[in-house]
C-alpha atoms as a PDB file:
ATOM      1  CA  UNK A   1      57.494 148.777 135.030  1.00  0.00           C
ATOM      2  CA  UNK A   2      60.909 150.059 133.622  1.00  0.00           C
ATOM      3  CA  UNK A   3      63.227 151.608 135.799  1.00  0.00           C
ATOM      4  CA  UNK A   4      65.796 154.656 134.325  1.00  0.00           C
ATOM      5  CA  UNK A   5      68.273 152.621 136.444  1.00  0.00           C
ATOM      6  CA  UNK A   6      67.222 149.078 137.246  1.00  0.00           C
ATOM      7  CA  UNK A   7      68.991 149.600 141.046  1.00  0.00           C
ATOM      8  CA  UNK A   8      68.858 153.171 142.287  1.00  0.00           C
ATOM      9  CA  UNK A   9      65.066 153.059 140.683  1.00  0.00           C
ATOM     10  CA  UNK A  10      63.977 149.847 142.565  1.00  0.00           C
ATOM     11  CA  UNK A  11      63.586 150.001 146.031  1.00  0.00           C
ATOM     12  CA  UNK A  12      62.531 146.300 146.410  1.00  0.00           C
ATOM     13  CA  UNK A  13      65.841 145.059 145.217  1.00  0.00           C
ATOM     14  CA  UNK A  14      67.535 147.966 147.723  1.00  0.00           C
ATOM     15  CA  UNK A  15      65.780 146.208 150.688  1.00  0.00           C
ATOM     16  CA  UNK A  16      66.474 142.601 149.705  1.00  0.00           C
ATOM     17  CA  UNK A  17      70.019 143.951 149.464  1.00  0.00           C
ATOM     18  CA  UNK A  18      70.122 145.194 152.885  1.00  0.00           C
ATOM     19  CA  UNK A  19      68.327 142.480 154.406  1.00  0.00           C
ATOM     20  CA  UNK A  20      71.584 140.493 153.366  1.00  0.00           C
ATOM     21  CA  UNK A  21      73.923 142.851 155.242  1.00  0.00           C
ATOM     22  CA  UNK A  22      72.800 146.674 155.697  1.00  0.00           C
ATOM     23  CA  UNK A  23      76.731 147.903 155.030  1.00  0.00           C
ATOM     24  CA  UNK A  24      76.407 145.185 152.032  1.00  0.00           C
ATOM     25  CA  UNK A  25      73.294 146.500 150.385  1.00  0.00           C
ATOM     26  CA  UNK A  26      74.391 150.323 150.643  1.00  0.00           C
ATOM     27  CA  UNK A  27      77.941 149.263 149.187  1.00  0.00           C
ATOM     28  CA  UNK A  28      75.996 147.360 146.348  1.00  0.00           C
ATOM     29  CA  UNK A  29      73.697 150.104 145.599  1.00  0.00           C
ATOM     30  CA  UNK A  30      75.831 152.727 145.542  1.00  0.00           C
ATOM     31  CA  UNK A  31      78.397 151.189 143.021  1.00  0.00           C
ATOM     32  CA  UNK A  32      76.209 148.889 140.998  1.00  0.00           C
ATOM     33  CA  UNK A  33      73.766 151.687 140.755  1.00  0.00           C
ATOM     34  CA  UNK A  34      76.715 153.784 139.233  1.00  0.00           C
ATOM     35  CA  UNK A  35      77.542 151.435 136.865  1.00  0.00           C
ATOM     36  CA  UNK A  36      73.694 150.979 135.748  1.00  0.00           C
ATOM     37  CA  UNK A  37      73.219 154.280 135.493  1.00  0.00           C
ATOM     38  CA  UNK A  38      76.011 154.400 133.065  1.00  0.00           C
ATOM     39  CA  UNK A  39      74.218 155.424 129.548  1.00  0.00           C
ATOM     40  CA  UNK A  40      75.292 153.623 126.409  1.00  0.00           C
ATOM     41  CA  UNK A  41      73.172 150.001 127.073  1.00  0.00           C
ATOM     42  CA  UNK A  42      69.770 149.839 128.015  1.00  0.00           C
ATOM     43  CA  UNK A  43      68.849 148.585 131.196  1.00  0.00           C
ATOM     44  CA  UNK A  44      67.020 145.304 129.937  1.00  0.00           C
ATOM     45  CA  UNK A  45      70.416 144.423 128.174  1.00  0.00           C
ATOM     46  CA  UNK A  46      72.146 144.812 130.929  1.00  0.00           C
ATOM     47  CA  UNK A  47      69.944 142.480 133.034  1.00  0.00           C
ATOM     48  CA  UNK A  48      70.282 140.492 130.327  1.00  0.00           C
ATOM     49  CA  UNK A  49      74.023 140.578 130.470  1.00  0.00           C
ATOM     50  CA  UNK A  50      73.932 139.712 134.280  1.00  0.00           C
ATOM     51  CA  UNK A  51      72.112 136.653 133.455  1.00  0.00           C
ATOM     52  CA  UNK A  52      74.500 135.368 131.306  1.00  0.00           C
ATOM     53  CA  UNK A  53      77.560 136.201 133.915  1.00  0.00           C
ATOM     54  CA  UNK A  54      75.385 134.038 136.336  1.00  0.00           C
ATOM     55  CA  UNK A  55      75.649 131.111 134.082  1.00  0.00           C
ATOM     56  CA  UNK A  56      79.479 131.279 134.194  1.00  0.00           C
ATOM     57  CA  UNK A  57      79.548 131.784 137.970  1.00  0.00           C
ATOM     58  CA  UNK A  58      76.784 129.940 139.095  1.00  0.00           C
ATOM     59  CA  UNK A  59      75.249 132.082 141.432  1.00  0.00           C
ATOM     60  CA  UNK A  60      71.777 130.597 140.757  1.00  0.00           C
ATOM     61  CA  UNK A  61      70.616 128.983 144.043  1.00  0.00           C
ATOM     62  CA  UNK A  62      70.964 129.418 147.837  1.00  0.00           C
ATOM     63  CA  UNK A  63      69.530 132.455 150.251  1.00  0.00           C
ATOM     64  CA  UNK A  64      70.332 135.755 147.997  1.00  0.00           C
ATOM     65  CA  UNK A  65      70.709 134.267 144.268  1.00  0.00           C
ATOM     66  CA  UNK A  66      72.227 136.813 141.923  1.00  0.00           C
ATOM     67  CA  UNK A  67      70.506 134.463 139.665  1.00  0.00           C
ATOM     68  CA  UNK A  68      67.106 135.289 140.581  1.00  0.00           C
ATOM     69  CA  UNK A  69      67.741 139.048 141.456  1.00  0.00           C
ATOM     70  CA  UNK A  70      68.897 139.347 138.291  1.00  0.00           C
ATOM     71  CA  UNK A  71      65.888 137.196 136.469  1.00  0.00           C
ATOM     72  CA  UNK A  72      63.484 139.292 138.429  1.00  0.00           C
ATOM     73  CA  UNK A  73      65.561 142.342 136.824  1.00  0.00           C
ATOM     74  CA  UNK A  74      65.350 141.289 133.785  1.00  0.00           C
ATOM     75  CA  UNK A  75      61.555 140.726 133.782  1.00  0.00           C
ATOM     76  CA  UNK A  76      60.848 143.963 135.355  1.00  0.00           C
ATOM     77  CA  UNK A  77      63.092 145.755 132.748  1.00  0.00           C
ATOM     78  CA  UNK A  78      61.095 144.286 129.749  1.00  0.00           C
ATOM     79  CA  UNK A  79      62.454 140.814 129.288  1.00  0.00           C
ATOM     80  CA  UNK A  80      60.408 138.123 128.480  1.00  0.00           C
ATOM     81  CA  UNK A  81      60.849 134.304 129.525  1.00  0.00           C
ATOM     82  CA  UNK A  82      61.473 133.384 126.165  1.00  0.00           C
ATOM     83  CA  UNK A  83      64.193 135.918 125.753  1.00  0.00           C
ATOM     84  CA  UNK A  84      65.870 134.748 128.997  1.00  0.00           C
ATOM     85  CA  UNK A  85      65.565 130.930 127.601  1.00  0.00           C
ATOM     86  CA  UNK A  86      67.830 131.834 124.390  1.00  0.00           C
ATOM     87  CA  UNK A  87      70.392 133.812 126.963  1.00  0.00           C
ATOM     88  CA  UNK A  88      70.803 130.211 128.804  1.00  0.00           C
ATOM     89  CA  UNK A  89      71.084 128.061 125.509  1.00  0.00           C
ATOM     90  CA  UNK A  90      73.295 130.828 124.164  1.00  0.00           C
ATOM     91  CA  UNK A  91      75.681 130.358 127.263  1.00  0.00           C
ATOM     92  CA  UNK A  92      75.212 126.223 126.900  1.00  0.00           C
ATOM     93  CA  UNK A  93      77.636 127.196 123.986  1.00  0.00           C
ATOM     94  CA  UNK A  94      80.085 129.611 125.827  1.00  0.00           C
ATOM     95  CA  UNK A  95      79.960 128.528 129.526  1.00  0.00           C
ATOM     96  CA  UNK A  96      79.073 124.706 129.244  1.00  0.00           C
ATOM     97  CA  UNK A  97      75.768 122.803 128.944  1.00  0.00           C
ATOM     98  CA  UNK A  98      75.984 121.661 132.499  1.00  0.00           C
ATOM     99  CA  UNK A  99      76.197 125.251 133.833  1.00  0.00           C
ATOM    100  CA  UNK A 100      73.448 126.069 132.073  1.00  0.00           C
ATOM    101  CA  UNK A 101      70.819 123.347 132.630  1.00  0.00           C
ATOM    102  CA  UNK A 102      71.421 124.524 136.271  1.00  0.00           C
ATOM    103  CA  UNK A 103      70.305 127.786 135.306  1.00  0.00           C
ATOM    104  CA  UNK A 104      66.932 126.237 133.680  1.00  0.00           C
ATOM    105  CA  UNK A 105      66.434 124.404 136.821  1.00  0.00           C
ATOM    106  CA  UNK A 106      66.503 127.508 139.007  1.00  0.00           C
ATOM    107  CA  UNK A 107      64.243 130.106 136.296  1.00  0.00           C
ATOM    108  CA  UNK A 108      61.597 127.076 136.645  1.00  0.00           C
ATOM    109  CA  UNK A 109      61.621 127.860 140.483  1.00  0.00           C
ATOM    110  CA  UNK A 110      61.769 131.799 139.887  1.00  0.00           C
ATOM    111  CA  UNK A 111      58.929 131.850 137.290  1.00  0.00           C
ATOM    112  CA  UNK A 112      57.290 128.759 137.523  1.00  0.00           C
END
């Protein structure tokens, strides 16, 4: 199902948020909500864009991934797994192949 705004419109990732830190998942709602509600790029390019800023942080394991938040985002926005794939060997070039074979490791675990 795609959400107008991929975190004010998803109340799953708003608990999983809060279950973190309740002050944490307000604060994160409110502003990233903002910023996903702003209106010139779609929502399933901007999960797509959070993928890719994964890769160069590498916030893809441990309790409360970005990495799979943002995979599961991404999905429920209209990505496919393919789509994702070519994100991660387009960042191989940008953000290092090492950073990004982490990243495969990890969307095995989210989508099997």
């Amino acid at each position: 199902m795609v959400n107008k705004n991929a975190v004010l419109d998803d109340q799953e990732l708003q608990n999983a948020l809060k279950d973190i830190n309740p002050k944490f998942g307000d604060f994160c709602t409110r502003v990233a909500g903002e910023a996903w509600g702003l209106p010139l790029i779609d929502q399933k390019t901007k999960a797509l864009i959070t993928i890719a800023v994964d890769v160069v942080n590498q916030d893809q394991v441990g309790p409360g991934s970005p990495f799979a938040a943002h995979v599961n985002m991404a999905i429920k926005q209209g990505a496919t797994r393919e789509e994702i794939e070519e994100i991660l060997l387009f960042m191989c070039v940008y953000a290092g192949f090492n950073k990004a074979a982490g990243c495969f490791g990890s969307l095995n675990e989210i989508l099997g």
